[in-house]
C-alpha atoms as a PDB file:
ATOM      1  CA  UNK A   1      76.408  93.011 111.000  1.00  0.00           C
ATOM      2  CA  UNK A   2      75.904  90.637 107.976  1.00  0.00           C
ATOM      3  CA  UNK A   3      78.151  93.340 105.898  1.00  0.00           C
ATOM      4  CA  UNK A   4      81.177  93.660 108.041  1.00  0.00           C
ATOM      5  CA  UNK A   5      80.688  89.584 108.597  1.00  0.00           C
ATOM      6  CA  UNK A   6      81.127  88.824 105.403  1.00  0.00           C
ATOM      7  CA  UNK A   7      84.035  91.754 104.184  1.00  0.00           C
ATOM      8  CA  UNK A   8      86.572  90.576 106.842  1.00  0.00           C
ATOM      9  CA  UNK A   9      86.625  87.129 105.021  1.00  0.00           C
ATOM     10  CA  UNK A  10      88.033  88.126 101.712  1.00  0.00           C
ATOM     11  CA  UNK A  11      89.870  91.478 103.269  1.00  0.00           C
ATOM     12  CA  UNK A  12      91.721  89.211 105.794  1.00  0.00           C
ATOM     13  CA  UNK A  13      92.719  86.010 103.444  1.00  0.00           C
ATOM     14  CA  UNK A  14      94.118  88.775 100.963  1.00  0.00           C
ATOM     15  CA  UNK A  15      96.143  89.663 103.776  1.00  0.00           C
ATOM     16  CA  UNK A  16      96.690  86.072 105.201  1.00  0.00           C
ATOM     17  CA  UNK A  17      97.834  85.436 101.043  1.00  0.00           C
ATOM     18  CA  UNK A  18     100.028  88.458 100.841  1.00  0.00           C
ATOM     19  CA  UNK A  19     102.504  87.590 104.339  1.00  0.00           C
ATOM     20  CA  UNK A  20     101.937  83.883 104.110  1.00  0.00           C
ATOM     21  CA  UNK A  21     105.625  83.819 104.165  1.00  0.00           C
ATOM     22  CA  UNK A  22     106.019  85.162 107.305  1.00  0.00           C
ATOM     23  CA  UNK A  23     103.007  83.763 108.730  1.00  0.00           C
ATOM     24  CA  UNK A  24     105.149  80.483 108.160  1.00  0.00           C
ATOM     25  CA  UNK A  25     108.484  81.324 109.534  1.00  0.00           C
ATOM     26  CA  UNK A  26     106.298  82.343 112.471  1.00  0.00           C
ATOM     27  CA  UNK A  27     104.884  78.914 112.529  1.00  0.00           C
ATOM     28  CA  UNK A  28     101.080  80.558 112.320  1.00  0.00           C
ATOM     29  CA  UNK A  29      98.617  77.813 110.716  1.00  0.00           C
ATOM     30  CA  UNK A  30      97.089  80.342 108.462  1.00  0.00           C
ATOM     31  CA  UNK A  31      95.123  78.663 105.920  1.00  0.00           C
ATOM     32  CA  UNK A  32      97.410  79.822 103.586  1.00  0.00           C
ATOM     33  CA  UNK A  33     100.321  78.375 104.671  1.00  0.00           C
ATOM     34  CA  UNK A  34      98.571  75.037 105.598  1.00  0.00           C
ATOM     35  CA  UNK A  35      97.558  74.867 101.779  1.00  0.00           C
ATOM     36  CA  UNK A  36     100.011  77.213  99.690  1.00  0.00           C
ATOM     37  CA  UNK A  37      97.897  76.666  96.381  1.00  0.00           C
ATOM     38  CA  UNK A  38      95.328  79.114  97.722  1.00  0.00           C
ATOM     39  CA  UNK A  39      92.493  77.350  96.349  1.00  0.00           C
ATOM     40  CA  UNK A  40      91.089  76.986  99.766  1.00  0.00           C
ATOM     41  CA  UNK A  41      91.185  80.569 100.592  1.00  0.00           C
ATOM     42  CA  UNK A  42      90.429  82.003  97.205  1.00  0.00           C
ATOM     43  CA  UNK A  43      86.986  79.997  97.624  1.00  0.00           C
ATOM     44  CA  UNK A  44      86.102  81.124 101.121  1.00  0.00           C
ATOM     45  CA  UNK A  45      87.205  84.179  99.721  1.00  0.00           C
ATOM     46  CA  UNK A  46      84.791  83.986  96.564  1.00  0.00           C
ATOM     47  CA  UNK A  47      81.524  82.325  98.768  1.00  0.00           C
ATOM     48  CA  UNK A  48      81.532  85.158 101.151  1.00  0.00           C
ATOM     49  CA  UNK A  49      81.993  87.857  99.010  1.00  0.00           C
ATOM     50  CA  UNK A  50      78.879  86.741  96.988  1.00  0.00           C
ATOM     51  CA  UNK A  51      76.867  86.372 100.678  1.00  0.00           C
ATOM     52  CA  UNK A  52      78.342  90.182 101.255  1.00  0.00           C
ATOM     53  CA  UNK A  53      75.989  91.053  97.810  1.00  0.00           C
ATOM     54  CA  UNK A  54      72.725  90.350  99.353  1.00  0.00           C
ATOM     55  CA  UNK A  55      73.666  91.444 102.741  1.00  0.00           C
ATOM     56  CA  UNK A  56      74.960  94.957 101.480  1.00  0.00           C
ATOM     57  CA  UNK A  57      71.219  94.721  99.694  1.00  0.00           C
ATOM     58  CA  UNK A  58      69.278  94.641 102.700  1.00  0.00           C
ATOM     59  CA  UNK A  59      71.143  97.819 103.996  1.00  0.00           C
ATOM     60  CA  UNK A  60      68.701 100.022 101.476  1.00  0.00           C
ATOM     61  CA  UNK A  61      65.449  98.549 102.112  1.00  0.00           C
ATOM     62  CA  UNK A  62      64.916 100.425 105.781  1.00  0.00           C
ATOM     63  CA  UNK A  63      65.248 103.592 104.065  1.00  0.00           C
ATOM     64  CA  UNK A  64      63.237 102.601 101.247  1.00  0.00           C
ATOM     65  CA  UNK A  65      66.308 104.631  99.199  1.00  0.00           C
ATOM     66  CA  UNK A  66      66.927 103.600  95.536  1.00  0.00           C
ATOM     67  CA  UNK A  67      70.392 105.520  95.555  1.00  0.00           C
ATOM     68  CA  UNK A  68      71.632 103.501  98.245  1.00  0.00           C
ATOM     69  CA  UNK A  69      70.767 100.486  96.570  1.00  0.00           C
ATOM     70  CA  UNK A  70      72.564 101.361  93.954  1.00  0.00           C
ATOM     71  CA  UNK A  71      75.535 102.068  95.710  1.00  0.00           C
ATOM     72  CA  UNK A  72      75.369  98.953  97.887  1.00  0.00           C
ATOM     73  CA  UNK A  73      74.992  96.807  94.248  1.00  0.00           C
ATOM     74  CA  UNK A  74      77.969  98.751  92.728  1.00  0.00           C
ATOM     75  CA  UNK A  75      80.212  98.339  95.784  1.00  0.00           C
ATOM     76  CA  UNK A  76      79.352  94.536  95.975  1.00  0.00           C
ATOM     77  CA  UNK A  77      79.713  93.707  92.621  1.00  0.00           C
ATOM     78  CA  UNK A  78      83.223  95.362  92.399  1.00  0.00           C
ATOM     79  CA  UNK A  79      84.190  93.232  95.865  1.00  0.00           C
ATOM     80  CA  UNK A  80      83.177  90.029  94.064  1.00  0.00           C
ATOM     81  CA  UNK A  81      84.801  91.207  90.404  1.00  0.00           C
ATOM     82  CA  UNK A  82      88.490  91.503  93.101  1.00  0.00           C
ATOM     83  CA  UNK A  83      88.136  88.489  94.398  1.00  0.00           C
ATOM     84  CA  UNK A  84      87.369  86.629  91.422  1.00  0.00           C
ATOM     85  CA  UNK A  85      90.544  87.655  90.164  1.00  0.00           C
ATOM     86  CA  UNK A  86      92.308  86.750  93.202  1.00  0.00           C
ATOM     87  CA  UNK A  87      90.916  83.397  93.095  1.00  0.00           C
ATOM     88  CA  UNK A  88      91.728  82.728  89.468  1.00  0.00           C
ATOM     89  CA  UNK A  89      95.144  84.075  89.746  1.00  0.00           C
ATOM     90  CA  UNK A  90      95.739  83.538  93.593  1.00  0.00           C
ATOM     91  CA  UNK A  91      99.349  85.665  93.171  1.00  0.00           C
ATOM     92  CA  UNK A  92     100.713  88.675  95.159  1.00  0.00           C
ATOM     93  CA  UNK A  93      99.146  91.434  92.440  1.00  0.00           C
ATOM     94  CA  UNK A  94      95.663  90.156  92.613  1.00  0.00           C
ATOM     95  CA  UNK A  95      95.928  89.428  96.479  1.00  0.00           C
ATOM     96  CA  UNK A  96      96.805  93.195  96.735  1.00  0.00           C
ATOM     97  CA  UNK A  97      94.485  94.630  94.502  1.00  0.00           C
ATOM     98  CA  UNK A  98      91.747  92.515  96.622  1.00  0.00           C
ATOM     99  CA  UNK A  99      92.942  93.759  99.841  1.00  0.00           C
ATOM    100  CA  UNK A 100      92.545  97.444  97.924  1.00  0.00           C
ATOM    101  CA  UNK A 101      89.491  97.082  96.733  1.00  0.00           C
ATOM    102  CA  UNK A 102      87.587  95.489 100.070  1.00  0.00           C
ATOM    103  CA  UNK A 103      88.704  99.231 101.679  1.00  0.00           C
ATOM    104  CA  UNK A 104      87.712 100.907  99.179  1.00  0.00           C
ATOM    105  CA  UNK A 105      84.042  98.628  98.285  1.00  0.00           C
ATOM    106  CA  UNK A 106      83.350  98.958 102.380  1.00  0.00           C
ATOM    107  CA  UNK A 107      84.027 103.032 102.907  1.00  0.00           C
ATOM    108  CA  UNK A 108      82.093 103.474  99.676  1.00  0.00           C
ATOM    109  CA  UNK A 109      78.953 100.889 101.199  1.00  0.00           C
ATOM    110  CA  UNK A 110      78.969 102.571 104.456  1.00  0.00           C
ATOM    111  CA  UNK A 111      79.216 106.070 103.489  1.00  0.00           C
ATOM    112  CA  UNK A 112      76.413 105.397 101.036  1.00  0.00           C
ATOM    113  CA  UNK A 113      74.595 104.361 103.991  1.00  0.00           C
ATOM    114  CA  UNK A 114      75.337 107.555 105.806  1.00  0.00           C
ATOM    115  CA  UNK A 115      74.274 110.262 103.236  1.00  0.00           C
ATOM    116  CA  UNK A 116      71.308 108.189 101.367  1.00  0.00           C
ATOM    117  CA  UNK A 117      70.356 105.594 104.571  1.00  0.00           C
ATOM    118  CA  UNK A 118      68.084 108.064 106.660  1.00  0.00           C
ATOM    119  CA  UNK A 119      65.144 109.517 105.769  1.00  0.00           C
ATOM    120  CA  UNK A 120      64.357 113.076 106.380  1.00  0.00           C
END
């Protein structure tokens, strides 16, 4: 639960960043559009992708499985690397590559925990 908590945060402000435009004309109060600097959303952004490190952690320990600790450090440690950059850049590139990289960080996390979670 803690996982998937803290991925949509990041995942969904790079998408709240990248159609802020439209979320205005649509009179949405997106926190994007209510503060178009993005520093506000780059550091909810940033704070729960570093709570998503520890809580992809605790996915290995169950299964006592080294590999899929691994895997749950590498794939939270690239998350927080993309949103780093979107929250030092907080443009439409970074935003994107963000947005990207949370789909690729959380298939990578949870198929980890598929083929190294159980234990035989």
């Amino acid at each position: 639960f803690g996982v998937l908590f803290f991925w949509q945060i990041p995942h969904f402000m790079a998408i709240a960043w990248l159609y802020r435009r439209q979320y205005a004309a649509a009179g949405s109060k997106m926190l994007t559009v209510v503060d178009p600097s993005g520093l506000r959303a780059a550091g909810q952004s940033l704070a729960a992708s570093l709570a998503m490190v520890p809580a992809s952690l605790v996915l290995a320990v169950p299964s006592g499985s080294i590999r899929l600790f691994l895997a749950a450090a590498v794939a939270a440690v690239v998350y927080v690397l993309a949103t780093i950059r979107f929250a030092v850049r907080r443009d439409d590139a970074s935003a994107r590559m963000l947005l990207l990289t949370s789909l690729g960080s959380l298939l990578g996390l949870l198929t980890a925990a598929v083929v190294f979670g159980s234990r035989a």
